[in-house]
PDB file of N, CA and C in Angstrom:
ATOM      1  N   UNK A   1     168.401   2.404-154.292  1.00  0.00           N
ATOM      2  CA  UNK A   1     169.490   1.471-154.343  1.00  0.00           C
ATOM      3  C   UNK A   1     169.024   0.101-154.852  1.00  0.00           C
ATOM      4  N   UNK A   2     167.848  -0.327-154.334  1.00  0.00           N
ATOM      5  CA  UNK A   2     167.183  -1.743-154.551  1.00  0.00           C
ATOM      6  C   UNK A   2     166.173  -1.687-155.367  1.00  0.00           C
ATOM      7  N   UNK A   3     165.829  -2.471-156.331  1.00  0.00           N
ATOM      8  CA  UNK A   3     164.522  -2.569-157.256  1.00  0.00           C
ATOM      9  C   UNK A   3     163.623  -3.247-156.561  1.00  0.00           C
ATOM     10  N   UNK A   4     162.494  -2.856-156.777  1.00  0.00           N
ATOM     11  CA  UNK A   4     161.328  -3.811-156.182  1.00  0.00           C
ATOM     12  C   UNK A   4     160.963  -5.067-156.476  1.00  0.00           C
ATOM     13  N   UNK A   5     161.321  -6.261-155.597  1.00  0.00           N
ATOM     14  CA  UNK A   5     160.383  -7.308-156.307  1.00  0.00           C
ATOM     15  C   UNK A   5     159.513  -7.555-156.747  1.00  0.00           C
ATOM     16  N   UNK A   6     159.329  -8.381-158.264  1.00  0.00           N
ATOM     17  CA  UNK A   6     158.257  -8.739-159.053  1.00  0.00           C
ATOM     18  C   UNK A   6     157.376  -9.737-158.158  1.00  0.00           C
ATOM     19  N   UNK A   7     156.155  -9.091-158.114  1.00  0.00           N
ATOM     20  CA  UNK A   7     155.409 -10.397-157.228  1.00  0.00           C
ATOM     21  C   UNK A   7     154.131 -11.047-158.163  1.00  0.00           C
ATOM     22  N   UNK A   8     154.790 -11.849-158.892  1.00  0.00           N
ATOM     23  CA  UNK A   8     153.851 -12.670-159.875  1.00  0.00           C
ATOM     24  C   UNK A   8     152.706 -13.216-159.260  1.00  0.00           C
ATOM     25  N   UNK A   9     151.022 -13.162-159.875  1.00  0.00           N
ATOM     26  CA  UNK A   9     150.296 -14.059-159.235  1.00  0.00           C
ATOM     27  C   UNK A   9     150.728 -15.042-159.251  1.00  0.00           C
ATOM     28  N   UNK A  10     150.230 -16.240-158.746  1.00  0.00           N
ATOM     29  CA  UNK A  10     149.914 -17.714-158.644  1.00  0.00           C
ATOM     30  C   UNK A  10     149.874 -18.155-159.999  1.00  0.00           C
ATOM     31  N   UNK A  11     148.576 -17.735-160.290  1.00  0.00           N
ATOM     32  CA  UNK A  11     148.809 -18.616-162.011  1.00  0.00           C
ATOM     33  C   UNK A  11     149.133 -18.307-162.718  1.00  0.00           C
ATOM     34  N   UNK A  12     149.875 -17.111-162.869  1.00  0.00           N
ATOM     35  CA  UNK A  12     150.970 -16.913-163.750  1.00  0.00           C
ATOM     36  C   UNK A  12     152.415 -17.723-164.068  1.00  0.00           C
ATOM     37  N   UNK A  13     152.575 -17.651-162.331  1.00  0.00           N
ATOM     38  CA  UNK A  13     153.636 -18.227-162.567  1.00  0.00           C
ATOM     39  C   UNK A  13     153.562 -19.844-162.650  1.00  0.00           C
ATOM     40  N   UNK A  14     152.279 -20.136-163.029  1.00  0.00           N
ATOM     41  CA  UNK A  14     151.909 -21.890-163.344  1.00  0.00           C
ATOM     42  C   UNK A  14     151.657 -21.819-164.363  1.00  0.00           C
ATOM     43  N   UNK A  15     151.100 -20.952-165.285  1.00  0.00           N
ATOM     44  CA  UNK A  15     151.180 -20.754-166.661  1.00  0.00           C
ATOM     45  C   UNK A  15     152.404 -20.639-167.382  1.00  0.00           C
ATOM     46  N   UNK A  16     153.496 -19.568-166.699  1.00  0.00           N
ATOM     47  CA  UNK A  16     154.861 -20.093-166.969  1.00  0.00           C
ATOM     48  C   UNK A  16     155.610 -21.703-167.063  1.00  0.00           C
ATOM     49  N   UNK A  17     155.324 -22.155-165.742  1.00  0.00           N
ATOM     50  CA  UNK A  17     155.849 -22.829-165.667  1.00  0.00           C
ATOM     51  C   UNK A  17     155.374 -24.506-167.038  1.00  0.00           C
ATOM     52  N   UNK A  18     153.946 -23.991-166.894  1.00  0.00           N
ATOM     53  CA  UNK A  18     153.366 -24.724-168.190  1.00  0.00           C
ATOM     54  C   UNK A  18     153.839 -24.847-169.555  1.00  0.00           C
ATOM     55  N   UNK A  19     153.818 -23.493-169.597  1.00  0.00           N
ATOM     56  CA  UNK A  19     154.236 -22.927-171.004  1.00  0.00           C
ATOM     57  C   UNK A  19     155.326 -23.130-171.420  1.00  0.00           C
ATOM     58  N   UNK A  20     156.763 -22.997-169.913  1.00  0.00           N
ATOM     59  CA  UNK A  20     158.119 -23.318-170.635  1.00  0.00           C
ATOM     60  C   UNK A  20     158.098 -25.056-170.863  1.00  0.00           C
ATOM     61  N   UNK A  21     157.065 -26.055-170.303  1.00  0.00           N
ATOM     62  CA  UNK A  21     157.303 -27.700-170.679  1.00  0.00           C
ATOM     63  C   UNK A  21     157.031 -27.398-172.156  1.00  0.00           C
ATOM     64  N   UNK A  22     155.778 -27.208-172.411  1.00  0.00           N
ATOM     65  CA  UNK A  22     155.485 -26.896-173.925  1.00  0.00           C
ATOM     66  C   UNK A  22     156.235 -26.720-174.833  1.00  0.00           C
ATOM     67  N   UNK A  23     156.852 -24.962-174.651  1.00  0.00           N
ATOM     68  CA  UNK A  23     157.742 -24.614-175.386  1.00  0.00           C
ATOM     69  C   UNK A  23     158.815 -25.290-176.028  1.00  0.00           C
ATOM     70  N   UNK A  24     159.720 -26.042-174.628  1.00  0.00           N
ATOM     71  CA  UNK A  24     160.734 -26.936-174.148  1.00  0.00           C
ATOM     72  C   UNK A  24     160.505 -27.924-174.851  1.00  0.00           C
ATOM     73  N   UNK A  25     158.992 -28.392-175.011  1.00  0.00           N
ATOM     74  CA  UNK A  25     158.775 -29.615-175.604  1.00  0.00           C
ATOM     75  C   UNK A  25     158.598 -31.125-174.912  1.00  0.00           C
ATOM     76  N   UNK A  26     158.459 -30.429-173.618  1.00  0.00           N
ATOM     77  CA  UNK A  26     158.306 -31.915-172.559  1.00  0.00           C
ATOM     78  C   UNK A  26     157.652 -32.291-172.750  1.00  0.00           C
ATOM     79  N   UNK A  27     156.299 -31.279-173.192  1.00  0.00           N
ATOM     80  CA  UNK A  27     155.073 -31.657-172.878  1.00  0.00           C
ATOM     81  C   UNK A  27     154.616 -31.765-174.598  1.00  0.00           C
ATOM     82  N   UNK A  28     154.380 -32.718-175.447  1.00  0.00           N
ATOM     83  CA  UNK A  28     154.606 -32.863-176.908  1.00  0.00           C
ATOM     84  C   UNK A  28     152.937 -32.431-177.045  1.00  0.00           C
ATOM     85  N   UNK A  29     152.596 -32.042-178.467  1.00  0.00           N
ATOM     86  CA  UNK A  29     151.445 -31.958-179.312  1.00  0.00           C
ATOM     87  C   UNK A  29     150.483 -32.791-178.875  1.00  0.00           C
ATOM     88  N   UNK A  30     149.419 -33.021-178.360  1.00  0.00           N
ATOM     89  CA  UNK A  30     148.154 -34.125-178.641  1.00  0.00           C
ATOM     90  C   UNK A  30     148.628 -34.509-177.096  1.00  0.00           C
ATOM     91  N   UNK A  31     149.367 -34.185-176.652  1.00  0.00           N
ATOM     92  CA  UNK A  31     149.307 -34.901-175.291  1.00  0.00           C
ATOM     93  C   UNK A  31     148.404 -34.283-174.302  1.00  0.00           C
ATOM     94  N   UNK A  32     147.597 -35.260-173.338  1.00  0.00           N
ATOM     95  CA  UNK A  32     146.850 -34.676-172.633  1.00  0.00           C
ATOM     96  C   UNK A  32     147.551 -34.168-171.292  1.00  0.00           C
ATOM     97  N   UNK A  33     146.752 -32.959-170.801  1.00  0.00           N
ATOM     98  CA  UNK A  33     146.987 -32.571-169.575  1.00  0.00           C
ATOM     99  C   UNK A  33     146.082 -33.308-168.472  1.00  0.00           C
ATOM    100  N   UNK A  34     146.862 -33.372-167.153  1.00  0.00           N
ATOM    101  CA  UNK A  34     146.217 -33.742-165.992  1.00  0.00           C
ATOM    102  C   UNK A  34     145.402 -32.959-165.571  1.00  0.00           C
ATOM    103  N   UNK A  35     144.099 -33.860-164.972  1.00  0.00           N
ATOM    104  CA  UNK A  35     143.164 -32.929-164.273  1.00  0.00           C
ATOM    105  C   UNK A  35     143.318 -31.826-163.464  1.00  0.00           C
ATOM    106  N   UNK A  36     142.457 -30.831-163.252  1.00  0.00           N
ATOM    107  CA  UNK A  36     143.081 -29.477-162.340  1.00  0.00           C
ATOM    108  C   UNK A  36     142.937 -29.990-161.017  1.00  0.00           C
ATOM    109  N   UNK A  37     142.815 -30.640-160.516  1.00  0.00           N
ATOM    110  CA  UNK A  37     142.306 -31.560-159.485  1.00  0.00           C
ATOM    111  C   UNK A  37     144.075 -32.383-159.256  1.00  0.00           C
ATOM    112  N   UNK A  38     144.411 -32.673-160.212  1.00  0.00           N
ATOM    113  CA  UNK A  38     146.073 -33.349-160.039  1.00  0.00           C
ATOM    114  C   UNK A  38     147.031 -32.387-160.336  1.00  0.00           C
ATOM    115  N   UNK A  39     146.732 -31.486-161.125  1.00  0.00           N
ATOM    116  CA  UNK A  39     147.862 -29.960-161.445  1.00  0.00           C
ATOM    117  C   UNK A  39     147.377 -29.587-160.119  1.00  0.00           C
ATOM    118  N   UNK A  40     146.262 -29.219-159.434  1.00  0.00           N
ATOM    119  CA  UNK A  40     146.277 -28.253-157.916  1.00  0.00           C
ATOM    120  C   UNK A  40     147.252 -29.191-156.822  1.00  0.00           C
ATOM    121  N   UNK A  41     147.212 -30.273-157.096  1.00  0.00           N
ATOM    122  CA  UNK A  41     147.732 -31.262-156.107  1.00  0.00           C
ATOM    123  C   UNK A  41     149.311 -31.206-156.340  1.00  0.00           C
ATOM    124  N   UNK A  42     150.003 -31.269-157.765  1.00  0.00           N
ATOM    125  CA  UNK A  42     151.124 -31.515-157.949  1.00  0.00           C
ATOM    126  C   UNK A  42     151.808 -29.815-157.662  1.00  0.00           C
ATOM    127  N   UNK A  43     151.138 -28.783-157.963  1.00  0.00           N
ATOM    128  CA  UNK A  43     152.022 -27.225-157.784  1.00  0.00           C
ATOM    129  C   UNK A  43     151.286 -26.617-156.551  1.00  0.00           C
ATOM    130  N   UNK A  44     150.584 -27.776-155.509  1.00  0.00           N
ATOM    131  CA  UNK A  44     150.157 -27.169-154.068  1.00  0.00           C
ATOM    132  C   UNK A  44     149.803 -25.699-154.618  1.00  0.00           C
ATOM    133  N   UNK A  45     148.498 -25.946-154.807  1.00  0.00           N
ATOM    134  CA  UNK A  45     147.869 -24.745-155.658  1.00  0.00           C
ATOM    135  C   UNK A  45     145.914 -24.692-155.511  1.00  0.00           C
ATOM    136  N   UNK A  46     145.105 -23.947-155.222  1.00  0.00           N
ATOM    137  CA  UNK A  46     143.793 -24.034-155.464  1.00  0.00           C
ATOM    138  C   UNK A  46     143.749 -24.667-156.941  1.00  0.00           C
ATOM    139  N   UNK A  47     142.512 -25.219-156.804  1.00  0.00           N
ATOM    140  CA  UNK A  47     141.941 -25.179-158.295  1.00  0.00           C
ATOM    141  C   UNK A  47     141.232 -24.077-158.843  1.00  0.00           C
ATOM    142  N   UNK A  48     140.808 -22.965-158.510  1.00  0.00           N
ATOM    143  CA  UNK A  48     140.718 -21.914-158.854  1.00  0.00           C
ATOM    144  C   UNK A  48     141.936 -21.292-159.629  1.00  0.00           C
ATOM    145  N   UNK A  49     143.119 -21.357-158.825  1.00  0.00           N
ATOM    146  CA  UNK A  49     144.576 -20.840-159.351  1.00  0.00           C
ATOM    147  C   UNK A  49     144.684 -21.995-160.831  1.00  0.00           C
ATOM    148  N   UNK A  50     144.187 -23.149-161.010  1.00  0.00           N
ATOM    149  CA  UNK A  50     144.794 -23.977-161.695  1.00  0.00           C
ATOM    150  C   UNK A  50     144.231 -23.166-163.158  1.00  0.00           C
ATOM    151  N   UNK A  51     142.559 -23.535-162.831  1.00  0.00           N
ATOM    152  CA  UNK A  51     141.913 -23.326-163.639  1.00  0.00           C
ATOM    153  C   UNK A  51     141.821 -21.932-164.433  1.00  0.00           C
ATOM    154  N   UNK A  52     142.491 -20.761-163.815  1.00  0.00           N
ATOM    155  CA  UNK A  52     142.992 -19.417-164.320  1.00  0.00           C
ATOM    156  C   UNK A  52     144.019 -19.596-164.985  1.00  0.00           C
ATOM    157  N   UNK A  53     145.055 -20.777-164.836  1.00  0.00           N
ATOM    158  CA  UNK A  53     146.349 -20.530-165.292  1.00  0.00           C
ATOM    159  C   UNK A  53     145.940 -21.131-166.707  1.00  0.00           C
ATOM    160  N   UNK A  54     145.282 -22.507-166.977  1.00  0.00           N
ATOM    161  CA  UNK A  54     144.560 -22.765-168.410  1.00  0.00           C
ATOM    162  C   UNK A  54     143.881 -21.959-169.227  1.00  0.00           C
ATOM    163  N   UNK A  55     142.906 -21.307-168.452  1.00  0.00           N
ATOM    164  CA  UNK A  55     142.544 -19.905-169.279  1.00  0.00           C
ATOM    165  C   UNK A  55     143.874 -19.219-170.121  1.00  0.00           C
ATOM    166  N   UNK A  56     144.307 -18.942-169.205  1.00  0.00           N
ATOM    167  CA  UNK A  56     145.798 -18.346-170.020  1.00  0.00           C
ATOM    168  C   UNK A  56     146.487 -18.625-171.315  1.00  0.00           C
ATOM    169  N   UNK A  57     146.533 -19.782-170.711  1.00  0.00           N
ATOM    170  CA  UNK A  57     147.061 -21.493-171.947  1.00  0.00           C
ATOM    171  C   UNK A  57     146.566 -21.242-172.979  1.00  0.00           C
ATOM    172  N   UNK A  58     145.026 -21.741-172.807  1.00  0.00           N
ATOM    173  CA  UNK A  58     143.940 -21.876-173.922  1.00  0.00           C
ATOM    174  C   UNK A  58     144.495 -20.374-174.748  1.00  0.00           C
ATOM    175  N   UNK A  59     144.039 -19.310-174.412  1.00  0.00           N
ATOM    176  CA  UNK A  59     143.847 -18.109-174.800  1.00  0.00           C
ATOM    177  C   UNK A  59     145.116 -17.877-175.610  1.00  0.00           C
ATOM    178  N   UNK A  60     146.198 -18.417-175.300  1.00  0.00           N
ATOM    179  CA  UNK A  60     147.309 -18.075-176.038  1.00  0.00           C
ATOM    180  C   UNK A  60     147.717 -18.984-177.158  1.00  0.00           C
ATOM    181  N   UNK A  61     146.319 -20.415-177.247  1.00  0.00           N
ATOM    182  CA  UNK A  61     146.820 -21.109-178.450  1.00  0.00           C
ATOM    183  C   UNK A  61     147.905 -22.462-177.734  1.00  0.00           C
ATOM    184  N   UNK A  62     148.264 -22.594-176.518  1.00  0.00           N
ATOM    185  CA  UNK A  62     148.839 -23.574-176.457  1.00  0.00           C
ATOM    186  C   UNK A  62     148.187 -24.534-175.647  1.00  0.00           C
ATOM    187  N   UNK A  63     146.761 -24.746-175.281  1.00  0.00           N
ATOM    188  CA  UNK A  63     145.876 -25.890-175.149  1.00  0.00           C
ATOM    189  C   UNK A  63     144.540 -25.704-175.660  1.00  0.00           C
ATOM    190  N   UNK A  64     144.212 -26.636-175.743  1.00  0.00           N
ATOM    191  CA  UNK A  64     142.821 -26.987-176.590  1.00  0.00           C
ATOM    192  C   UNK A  64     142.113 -28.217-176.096  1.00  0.00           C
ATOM    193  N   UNK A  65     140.655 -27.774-176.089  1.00  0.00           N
ATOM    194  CA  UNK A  65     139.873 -29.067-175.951  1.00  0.00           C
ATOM    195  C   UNK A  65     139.616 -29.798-177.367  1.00  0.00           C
ATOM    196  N   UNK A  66     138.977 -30.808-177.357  1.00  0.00           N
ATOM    197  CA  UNK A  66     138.775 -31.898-178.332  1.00  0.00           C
ATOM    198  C   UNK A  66     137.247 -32.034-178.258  1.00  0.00           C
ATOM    199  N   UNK A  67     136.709 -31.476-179.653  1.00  0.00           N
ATOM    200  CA  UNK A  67     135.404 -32.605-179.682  1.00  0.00           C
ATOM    201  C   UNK A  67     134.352 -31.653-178.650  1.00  0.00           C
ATOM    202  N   UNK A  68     134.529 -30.683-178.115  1.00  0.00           N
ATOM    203  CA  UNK A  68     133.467 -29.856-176.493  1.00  0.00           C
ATOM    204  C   UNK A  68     134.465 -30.836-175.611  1.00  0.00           C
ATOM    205  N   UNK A  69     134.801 -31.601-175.370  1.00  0.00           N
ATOM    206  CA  UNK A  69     135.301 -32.067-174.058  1.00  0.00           C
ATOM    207  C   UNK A  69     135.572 -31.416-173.061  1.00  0.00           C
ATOM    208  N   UNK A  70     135.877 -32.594-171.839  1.00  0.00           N
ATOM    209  CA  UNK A  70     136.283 -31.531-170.642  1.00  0.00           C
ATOM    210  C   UNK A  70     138.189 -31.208-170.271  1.00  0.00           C
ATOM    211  N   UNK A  71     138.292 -32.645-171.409  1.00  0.00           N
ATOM    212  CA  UNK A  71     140.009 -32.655-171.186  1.00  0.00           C
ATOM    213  C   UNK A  71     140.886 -31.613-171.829  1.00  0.00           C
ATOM    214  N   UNK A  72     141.952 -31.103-171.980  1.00  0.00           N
ATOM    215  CA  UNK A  72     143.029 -30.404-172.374  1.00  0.00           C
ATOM    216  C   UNK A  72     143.898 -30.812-173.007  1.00  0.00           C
ATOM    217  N   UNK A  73     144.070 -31.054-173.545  1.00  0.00           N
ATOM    218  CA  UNK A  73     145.598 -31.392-174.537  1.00  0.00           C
ATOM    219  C   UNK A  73     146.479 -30.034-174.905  1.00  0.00           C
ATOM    220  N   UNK A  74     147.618 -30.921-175.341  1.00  0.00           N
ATOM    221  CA  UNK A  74     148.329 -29.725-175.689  1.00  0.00           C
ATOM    222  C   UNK A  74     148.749 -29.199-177.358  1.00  0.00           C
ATOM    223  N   UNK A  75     148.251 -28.038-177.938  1.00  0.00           N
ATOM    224  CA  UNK A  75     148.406 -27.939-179.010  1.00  0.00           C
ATOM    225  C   UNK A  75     149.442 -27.437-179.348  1.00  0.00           C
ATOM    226  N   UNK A  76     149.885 -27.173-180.903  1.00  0.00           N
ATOM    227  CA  UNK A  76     150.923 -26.955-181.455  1.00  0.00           C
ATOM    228  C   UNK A  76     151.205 -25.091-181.348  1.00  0.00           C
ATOM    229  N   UNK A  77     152.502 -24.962-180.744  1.00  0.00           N
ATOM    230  CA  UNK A  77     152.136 -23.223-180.712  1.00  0.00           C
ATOM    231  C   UNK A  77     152.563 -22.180-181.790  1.00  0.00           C
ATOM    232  N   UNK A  78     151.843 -21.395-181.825  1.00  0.00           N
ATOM    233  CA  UNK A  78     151.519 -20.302-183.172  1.00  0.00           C
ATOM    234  C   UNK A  78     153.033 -19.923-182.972  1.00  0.00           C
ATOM    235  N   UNK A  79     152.969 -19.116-183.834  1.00  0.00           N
ATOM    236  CA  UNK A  79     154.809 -18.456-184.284  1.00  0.00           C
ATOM    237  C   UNK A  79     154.103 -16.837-183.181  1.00  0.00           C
ATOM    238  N   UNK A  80     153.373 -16.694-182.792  1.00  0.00           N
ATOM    239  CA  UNK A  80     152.811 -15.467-182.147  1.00  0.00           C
ATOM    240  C   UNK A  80     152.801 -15.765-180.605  1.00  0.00           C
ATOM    241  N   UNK A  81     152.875 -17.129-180.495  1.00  0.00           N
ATOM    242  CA  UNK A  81     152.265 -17.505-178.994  1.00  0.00           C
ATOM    243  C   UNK A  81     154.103 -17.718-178.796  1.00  0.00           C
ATOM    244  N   UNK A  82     154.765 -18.109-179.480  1.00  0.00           N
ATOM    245  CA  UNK A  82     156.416 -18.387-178.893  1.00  0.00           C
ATOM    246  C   UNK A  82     157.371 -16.921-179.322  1.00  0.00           C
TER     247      UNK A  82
END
């Protein structure tokens, strides 16, 4: 009668929630992201969870470091990544 609920990890659903500012455009080109240290603080989240959900990011083309750095920005997304 009932479907099972989807039970998304953690950083998925912070990678979502990342991904739709991006997409959306809240979050513009070249802009930097907050430390995982202020993303764990702002989505009451480990930094472990944070730092998995950037993996994600990165991997899909919609953040990038600068230069080796340690910061994140946000890059422009592929016609593959939207």
């Amino acid at each position: 009668m009932f479907e099972p609920l989807d039970h998304a990890p953690a950083y998925l659903r912070l990678s979502e929630a990342i991904r739709a500012r991006i997409l959306g455009r809240e979050l513009q080109d070249g802009e930097a992201l907050p430390t995982e240290t202020e993303l764990a603080r702002q989505f009451a989240v480990n930094r472990s969870t944070v730092r998995e959900a950037l993996r994600n990011l990165q991997s899909a083309g919609l953040l990038a470091r600068r230069g080796g750095g340690k910061k994140l920005y946000v890059s422009r997304p592929t016609v593959a990544a939207v």
